[in-house]
PDB file of N, CA and C in Angstrom:
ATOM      1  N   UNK A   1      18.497 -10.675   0.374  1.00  0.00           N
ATOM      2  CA  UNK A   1      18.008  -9.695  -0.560  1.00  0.00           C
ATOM      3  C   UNK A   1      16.705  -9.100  -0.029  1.00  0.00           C
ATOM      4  N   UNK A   2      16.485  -7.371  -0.112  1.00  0.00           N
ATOM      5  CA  UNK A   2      15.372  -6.999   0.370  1.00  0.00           C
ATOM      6  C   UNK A   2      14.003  -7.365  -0.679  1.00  0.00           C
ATOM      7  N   UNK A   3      13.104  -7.784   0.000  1.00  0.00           N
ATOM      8  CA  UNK A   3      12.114  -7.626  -0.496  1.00  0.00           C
ATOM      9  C   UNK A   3      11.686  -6.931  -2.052  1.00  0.00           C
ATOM     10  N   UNK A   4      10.810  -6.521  -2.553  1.00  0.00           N
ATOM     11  CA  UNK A   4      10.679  -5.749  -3.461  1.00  0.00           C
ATOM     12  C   UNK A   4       9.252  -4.400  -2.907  1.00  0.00           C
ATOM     13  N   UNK A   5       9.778  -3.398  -3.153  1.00  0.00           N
ATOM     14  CA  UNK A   5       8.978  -2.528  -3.062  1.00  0.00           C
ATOM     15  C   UNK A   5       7.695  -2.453  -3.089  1.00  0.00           C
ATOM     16  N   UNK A   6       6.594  -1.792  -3.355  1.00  0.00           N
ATOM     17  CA  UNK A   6       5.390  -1.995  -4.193  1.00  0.00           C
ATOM     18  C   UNK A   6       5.312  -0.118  -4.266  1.00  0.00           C
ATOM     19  N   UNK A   7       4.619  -0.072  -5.284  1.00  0.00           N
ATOM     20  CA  UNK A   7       4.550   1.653  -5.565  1.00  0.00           C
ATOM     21  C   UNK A   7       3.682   1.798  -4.734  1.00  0.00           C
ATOM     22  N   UNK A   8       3.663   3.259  -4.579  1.00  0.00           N
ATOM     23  CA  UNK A   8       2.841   3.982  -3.007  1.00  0.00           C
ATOM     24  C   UNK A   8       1.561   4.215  -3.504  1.00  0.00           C
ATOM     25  N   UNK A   9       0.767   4.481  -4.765  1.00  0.00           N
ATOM     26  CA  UNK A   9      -0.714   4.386  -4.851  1.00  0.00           C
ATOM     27  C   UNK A   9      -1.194   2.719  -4.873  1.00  0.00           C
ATOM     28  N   UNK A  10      -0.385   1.942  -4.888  1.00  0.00           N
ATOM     29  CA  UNK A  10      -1.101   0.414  -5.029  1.00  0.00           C
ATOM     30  C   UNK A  10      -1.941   0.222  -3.632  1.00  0.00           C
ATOM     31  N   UNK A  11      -3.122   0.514  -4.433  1.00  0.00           N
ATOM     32  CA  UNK A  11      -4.372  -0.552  -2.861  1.00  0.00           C
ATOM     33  C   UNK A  11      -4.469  -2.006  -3.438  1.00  0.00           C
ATOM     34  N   UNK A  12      -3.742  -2.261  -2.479  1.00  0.00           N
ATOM     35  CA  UNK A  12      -3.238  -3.932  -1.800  1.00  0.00           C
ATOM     36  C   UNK A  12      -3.923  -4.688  -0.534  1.00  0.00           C
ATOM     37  N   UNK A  13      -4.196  -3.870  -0.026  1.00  0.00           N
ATOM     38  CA  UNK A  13      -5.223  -4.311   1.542  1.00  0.00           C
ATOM     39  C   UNK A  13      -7.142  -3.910   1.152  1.00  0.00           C
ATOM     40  N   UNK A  14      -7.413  -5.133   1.784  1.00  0.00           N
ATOM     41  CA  UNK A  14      -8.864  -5.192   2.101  1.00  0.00           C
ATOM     42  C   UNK A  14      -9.076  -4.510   3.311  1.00  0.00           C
ATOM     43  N   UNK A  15      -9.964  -3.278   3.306  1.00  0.00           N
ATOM     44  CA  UNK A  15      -9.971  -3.342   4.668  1.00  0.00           C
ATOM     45  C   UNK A  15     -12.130  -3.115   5.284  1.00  0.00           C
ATOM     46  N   UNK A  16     -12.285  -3.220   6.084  1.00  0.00           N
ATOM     47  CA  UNK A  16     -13.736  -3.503   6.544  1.00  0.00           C
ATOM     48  C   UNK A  16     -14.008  -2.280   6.729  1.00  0.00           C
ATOM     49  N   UNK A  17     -15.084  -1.479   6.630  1.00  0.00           N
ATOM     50  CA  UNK A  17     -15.375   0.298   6.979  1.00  0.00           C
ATOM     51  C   UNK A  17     -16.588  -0.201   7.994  1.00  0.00           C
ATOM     52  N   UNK A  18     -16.169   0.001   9.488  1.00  0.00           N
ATOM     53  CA  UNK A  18     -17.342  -0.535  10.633  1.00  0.00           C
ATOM     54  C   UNK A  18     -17.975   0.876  11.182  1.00  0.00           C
ATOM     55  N   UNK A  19     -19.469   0.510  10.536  1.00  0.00           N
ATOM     56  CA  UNK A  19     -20.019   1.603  11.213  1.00  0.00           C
ATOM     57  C   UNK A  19     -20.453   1.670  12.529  1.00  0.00           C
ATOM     58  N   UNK A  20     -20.667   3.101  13.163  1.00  0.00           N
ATOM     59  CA  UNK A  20     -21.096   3.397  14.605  1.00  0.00           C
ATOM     60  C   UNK A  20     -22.582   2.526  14.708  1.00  0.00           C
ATOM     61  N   UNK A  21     -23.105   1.976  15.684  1.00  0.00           N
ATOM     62  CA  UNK A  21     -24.666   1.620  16.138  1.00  0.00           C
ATOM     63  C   UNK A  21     -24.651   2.086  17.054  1.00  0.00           C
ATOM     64  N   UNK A  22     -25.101   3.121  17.955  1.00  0.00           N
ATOM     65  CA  UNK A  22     -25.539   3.841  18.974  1.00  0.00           C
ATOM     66  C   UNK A  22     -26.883   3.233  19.098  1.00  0.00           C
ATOM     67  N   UNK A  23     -27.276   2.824  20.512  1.00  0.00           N
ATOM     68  CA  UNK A  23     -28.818   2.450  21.072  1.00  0.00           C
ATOM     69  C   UNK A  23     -28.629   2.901  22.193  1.00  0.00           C
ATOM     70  N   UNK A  24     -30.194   3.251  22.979  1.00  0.00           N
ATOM     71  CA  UNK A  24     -29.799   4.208  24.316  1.00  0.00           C
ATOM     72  C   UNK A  24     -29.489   3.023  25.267  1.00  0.00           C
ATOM     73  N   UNK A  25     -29.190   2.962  26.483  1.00  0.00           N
ATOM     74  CA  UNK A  25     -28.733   2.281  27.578  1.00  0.00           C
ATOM     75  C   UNK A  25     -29.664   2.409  28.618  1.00  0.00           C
ATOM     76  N   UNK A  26     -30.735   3.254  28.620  1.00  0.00           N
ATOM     77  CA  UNK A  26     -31.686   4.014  29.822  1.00  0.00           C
ATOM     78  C   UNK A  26     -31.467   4.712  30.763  1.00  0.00           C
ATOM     79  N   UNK A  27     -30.494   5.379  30.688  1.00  0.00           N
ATOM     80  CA  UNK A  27     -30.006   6.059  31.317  1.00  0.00           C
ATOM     81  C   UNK A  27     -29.629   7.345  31.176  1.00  0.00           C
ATOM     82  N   UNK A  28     -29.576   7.738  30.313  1.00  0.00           N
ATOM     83  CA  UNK A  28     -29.222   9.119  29.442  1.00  0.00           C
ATOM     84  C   UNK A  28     -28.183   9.127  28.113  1.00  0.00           C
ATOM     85  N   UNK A  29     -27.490   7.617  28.535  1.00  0.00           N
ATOM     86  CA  UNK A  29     -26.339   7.693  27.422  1.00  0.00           C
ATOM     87  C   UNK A  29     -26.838   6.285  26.217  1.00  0.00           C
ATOM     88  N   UNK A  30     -25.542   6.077  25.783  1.00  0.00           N
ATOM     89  CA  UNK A  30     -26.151   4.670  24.689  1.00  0.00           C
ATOM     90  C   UNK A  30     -24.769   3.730  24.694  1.00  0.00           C
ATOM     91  N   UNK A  31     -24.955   2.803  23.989  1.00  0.00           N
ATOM     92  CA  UNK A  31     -24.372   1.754  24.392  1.00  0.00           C
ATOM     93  C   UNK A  31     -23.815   1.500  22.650  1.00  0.00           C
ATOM     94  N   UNK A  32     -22.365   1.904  22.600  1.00  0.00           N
ATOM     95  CA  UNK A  32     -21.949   1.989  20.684  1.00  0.00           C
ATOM     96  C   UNK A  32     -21.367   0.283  20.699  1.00  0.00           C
ATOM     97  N   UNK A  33     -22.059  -0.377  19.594  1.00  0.00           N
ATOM     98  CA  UNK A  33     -21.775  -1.732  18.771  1.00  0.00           C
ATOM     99  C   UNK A  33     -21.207  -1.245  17.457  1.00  0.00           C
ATOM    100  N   UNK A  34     -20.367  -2.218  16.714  1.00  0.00           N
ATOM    101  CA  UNK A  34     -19.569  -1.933  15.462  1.00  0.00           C
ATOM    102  C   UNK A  34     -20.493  -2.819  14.515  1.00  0.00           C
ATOM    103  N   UNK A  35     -21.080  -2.173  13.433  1.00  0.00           N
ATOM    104  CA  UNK A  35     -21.432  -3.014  12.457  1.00  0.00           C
ATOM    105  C   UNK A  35     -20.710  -3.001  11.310  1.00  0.00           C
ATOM    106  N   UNK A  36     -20.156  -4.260  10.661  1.00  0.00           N
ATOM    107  CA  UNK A  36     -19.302  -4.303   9.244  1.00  0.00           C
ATOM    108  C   UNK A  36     -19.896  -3.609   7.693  1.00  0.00           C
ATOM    109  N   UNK A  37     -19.516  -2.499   7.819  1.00  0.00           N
ATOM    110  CA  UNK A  37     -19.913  -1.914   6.338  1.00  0.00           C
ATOM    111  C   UNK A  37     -19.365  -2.347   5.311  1.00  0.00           C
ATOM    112  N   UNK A  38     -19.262  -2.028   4.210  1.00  0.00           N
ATOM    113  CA  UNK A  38     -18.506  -2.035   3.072  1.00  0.00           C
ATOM    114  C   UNK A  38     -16.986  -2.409   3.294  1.00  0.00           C
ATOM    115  N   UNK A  39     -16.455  -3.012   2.190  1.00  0.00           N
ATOM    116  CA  UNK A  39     -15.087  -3.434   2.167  1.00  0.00           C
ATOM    117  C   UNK A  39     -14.786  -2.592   0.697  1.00  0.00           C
ATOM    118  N   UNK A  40     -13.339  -2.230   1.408  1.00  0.00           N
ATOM    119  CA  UNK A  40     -12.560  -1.491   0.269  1.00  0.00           C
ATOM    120  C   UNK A  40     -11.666  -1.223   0.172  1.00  0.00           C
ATOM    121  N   UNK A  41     -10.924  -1.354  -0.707  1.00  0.00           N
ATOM    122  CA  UNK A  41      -9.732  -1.396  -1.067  1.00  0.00           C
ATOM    123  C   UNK A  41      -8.640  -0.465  -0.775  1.00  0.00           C
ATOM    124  N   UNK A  42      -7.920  -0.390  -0.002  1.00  0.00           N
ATOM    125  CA  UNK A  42      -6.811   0.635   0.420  1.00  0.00           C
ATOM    126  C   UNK A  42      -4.989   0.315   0.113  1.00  0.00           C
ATOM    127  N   UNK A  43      -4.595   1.391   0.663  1.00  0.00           N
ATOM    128  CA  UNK A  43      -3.402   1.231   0.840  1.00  0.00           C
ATOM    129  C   UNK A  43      -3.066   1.657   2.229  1.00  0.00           C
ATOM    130  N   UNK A  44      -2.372   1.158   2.917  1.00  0.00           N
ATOM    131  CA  UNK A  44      -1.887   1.696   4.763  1.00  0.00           C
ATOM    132  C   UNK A  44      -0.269   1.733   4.309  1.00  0.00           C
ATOM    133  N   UNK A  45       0.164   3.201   5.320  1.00  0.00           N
ATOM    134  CA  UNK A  45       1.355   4.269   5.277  1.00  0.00           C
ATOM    135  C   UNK A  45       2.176   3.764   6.461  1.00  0.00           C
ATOM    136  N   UNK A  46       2.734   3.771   7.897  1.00  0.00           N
ATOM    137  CA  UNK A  46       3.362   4.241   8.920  1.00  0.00           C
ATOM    138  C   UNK A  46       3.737   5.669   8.759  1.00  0.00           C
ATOM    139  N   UNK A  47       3.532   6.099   9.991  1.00  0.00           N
ATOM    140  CA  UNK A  47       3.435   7.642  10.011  1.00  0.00           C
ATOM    141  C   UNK A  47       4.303   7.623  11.227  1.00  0.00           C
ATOM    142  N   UNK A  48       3.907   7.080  12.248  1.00  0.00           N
ATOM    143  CA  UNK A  48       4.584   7.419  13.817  1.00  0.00           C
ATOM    144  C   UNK A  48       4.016   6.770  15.015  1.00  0.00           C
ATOM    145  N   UNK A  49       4.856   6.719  15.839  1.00  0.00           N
ATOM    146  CA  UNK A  49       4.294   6.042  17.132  1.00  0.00           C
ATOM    147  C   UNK A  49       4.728   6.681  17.933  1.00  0.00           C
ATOM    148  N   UNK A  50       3.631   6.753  19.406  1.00  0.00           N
ATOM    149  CA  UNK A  50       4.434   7.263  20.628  1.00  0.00           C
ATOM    150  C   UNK A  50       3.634   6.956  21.474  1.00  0.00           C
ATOM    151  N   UNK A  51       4.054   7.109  22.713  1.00  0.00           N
ATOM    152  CA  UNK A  51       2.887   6.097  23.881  1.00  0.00           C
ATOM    153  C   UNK A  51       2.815   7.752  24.503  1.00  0.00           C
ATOM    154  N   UNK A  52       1.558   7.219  25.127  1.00  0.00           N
ATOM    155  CA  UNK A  52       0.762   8.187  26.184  1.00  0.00           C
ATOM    156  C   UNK A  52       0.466   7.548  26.983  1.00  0.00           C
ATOM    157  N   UNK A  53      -0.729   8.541  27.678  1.00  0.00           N
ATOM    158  CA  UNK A  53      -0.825   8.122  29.464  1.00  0.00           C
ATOM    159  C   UNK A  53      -2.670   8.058  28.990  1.00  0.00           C
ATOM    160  N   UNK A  54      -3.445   7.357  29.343  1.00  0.00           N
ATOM    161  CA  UNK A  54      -4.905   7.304  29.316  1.00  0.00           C
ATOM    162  C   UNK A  54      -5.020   6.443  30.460  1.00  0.00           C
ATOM    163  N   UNK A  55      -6.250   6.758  31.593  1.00  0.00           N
ATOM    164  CA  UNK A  55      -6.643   6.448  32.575  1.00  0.00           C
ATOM    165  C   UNK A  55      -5.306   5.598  33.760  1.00  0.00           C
ATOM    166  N   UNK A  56      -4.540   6.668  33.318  1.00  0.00           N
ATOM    167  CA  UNK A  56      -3.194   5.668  34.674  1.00  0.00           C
ATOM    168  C   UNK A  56      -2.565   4.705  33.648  1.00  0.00           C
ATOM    169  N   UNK A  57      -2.697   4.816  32.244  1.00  0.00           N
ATOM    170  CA  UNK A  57      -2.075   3.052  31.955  1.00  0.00           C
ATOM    171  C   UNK A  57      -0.878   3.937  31.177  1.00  0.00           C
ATOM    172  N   UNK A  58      -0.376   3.117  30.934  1.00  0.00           N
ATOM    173  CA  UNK A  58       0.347   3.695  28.917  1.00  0.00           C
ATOM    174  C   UNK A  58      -0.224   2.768  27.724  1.00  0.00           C
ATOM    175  N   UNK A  59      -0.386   3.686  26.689  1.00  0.00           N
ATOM    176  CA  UNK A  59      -1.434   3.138  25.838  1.00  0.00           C
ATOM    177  C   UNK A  59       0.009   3.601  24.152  1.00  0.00           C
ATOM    178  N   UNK A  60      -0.020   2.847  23.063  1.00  0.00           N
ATOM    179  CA  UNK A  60       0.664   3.620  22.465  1.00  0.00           C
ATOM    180  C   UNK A  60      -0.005   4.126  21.307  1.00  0.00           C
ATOM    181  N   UNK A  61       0.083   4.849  20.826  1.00  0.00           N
ATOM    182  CA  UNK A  61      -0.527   5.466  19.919  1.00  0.00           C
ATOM    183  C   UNK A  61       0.382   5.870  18.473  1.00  0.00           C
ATOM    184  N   UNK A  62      -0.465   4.622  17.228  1.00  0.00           N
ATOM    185  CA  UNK A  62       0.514   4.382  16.481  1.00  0.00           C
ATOM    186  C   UNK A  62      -0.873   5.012  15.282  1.00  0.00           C
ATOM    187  N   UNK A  63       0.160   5.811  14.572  1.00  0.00           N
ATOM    188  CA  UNK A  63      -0.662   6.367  13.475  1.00  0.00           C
ATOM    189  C   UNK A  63       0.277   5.796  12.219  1.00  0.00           C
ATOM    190  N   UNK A  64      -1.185   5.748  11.460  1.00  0.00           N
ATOM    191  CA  UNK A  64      -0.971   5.284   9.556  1.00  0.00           C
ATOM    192  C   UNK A  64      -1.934   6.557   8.974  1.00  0.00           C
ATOM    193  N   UNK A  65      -1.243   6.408   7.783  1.00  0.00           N
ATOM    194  CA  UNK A  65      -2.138   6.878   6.674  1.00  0.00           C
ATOM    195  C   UNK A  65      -2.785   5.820   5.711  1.00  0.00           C
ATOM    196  N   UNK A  66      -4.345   5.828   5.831  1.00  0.00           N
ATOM    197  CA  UNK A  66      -4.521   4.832   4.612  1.00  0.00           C
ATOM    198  C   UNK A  66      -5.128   5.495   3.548  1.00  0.00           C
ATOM    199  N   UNK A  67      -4.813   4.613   2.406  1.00  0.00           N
ATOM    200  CA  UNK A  67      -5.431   5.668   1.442  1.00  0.00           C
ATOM    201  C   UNK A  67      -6.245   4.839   0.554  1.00  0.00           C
ATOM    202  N   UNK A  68      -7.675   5.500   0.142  1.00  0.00           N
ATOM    203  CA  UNK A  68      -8.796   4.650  -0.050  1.00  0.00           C
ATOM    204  C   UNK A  68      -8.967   5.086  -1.636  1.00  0.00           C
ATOM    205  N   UNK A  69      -9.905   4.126  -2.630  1.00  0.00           N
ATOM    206  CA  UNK A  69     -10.875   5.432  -3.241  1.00  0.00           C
ATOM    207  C   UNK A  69     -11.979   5.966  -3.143  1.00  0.00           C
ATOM    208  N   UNK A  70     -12.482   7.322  -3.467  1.00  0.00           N
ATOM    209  CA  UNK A  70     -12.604   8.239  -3.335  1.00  0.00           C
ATOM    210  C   UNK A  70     -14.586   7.795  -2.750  1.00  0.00           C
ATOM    211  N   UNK A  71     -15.079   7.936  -1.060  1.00  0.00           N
ATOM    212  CA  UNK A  71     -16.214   7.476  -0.970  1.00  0.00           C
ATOM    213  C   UNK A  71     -16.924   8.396  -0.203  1.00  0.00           C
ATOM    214  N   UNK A  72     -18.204   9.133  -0.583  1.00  0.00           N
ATOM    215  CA  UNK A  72     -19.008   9.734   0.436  1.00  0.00           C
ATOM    216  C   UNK A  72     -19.120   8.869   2.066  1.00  0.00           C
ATOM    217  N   UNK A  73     -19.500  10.039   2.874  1.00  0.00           N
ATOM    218  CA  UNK A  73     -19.919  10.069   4.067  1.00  0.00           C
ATOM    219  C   UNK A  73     -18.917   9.182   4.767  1.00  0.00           C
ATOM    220  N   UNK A  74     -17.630   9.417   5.041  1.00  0.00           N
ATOM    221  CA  UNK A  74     -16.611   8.247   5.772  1.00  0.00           C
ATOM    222  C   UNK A  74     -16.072   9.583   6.574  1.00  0.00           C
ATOM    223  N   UNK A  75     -16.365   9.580   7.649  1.00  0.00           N
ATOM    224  CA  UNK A  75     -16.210  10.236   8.638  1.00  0.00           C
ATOM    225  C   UNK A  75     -15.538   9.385  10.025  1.00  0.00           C
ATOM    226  N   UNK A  76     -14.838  10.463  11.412  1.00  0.00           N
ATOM    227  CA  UNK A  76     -14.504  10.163  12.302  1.00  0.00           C
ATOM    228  C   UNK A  76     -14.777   9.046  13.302  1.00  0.00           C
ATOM    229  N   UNK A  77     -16.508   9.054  12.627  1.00  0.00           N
ATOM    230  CA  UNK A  77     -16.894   7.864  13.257  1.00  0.00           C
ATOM    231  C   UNK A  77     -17.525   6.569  13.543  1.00  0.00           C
ATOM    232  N   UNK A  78     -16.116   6.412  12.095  1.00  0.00           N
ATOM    233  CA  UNK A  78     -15.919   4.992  11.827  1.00  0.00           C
ATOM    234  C   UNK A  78     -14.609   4.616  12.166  1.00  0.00           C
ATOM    235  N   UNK A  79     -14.499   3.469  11.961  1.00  0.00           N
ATOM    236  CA  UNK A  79     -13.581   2.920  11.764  1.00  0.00           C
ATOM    237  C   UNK A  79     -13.001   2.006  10.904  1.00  0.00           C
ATOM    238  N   UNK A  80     -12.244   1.464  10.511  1.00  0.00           N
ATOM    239  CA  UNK A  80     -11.554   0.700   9.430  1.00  0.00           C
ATOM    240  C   UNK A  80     -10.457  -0.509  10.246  1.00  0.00           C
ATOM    241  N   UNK A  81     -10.995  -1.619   9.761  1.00  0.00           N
ATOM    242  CA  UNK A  81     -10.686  -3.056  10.139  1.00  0.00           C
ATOM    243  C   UNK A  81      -9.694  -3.451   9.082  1.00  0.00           C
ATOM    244  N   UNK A  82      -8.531  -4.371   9.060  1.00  0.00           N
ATOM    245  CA  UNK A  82      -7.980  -4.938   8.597  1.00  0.00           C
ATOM    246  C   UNK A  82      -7.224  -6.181   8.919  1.00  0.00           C
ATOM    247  N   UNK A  83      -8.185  -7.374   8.855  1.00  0.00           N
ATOM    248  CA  UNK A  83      -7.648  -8.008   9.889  1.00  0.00           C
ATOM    249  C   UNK A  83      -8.186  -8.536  11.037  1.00  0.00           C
ATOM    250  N   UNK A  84      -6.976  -8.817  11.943  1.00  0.00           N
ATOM    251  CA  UNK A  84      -7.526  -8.123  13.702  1.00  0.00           C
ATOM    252  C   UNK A  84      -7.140  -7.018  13.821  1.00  0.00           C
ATOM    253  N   UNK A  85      -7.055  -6.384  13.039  1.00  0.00           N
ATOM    254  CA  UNK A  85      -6.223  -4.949  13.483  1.00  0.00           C
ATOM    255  C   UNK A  85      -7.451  -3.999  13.243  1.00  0.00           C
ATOM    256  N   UNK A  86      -7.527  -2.929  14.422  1.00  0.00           N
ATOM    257  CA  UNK A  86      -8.619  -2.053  14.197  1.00  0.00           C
ATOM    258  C   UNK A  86      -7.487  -0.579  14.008  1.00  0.00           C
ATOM    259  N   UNK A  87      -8.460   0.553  13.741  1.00  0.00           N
ATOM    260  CA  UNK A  87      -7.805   1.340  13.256  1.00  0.00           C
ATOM    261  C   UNK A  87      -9.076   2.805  13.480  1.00  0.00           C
ATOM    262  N   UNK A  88      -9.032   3.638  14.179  1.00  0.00           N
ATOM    263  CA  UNK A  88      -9.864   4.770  14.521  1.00  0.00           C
ATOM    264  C   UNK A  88      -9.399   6.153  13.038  1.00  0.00           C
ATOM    265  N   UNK A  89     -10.210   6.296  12.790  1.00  0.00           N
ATOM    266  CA  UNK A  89     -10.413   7.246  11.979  1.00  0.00           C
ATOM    267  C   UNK A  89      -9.773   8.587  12.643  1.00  0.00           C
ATOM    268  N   UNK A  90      -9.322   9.408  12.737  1.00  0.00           N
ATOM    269  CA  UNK A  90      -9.193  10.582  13.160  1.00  0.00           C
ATOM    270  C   UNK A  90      -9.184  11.957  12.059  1.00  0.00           C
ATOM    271  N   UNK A  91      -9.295  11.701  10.943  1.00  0.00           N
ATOM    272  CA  UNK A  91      -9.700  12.732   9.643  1.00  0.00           C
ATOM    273  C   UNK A  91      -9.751  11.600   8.446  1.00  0.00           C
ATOM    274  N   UNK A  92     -10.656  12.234   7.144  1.00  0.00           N
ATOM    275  CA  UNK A  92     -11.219  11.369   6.054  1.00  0.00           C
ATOM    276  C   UNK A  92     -10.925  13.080   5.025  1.00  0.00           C
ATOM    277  N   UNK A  93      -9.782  13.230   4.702  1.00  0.00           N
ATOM    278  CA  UNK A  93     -10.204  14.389   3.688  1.00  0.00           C
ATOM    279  C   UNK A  93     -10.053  13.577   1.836  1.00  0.00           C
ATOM    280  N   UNK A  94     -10.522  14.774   0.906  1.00  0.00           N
ATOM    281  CA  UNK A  94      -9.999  14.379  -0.717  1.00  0.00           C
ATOM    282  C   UNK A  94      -8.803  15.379  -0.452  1.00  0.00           C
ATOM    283  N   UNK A  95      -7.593  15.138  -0.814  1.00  0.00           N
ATOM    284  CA  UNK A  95      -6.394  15.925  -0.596  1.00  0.00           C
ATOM    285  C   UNK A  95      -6.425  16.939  -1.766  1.00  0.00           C
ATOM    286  N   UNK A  96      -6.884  16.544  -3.273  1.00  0.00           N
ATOM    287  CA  UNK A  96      -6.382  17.615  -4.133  1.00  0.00           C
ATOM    288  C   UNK A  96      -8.226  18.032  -4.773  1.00  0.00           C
ATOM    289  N   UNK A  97      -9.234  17.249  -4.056  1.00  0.00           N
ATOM    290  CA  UNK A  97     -10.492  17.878  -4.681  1.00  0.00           C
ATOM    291  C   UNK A  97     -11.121  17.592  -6.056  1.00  0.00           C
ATOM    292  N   UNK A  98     -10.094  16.351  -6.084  1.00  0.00           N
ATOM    293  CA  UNK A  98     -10.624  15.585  -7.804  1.00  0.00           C
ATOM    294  C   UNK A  98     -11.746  14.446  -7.237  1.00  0.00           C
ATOM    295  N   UNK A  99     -12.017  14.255  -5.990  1.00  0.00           N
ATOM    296  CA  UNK A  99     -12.949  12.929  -5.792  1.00  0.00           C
ATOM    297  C   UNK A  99     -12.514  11.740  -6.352  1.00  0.00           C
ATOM    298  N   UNK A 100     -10.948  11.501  -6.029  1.00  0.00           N
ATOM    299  CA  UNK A 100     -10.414  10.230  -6.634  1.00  0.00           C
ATOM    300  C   UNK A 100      -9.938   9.618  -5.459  1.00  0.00           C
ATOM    301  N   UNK A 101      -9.292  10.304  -4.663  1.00  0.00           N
ATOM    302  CA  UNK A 101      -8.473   9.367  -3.573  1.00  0.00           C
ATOM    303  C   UNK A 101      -9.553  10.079  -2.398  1.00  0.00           C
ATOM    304  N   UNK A 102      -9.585   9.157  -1.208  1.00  0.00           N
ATOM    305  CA  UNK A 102      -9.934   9.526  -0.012  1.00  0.00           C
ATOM    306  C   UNK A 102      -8.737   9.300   1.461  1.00  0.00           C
ATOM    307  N   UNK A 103      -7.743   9.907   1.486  1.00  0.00           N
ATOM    308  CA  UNK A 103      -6.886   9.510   2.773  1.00  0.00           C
ATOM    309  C   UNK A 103      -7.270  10.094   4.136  1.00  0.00           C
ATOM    310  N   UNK A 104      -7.063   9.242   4.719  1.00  0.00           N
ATOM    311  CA  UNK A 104      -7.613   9.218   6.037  1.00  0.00           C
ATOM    312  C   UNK A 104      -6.219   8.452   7.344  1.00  0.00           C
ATOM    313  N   UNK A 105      -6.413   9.858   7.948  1.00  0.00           N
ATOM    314  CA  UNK A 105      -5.289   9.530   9.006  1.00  0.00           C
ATOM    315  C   UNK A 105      -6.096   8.665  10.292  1.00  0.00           C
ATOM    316  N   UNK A 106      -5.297   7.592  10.429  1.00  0.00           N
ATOM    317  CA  UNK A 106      -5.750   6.866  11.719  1.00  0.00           C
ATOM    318  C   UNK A 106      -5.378   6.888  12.987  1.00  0.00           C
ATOM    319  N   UNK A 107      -5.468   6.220  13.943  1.00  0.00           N
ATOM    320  CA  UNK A 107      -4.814   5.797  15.092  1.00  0.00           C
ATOM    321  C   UNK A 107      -5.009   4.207  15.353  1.00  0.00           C
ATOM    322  N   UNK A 108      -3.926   3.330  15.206  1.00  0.00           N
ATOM    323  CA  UNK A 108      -4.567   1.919  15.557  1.00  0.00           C
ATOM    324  C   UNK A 108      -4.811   1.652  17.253  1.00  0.00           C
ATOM    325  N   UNK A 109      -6.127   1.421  17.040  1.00  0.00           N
ATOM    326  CA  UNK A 109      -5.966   1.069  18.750  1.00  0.00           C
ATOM    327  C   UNK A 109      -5.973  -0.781  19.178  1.00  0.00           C
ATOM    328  N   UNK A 110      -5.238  -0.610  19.933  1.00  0.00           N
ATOM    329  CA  UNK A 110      -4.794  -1.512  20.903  1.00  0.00           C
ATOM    330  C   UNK A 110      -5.493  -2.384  22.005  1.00  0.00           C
ATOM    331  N   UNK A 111      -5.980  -3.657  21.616  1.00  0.00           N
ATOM    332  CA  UNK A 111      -6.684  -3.912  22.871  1.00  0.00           C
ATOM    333  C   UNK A 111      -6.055  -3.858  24.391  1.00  0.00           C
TER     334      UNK A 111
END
């Protein structure tokens, strides 16, 4: 027998919101560390997978939708933990402009 469903607005997952730490390196550039922000409550989608090519390797590139509620300043560059599983931000919009939901398309990356 399959499983049982769960409805598609249920946030069911914890997930970690890791912010950027940029410090310089001395050199001209900086050296980015992840610090653990806020935890919050989501829901994660499957959207698609497909592998690419980055520096000679194949890498695959698997996108979700997660869907949060509704939080200032969650931008591209963060990321969202669940787990061991990391997950790159690639957009944070409000879809209908009520400031209730925040979905945000990812990319999980892969060590």
């Amino acid at each position: 027998m399959a499983p049982a469903r769960k409805p598609i607005g249920s946030r069911d997952r914890r997930f970690t919101l890791e912010l950027p730490l940029e410090t310089p390196d001395g050199f001209g550039g900086v050296i980015r560390t992840w610090q653990p922000g806020p935890l919050v409550w989501g829901a994660i989608e499957h959207l698609s997978a497909s592998e690419r090519s980055r520096a000679d390797r194949a890498e695959a590139a698997i996108t979700h939708r997660v869907t949060l509620r509704h939080r200032e300043g969650v931008s591209e560059r963060m990321r969202l933990l669940l787990g061991p599983r990391r997950f790159r931000i690639r957009s944070a919009a409000d879809p209908d402009g009520s400031r209730r939901e925040l979905v945000c398309l990812v990319e999980e990356i892969r060590p």
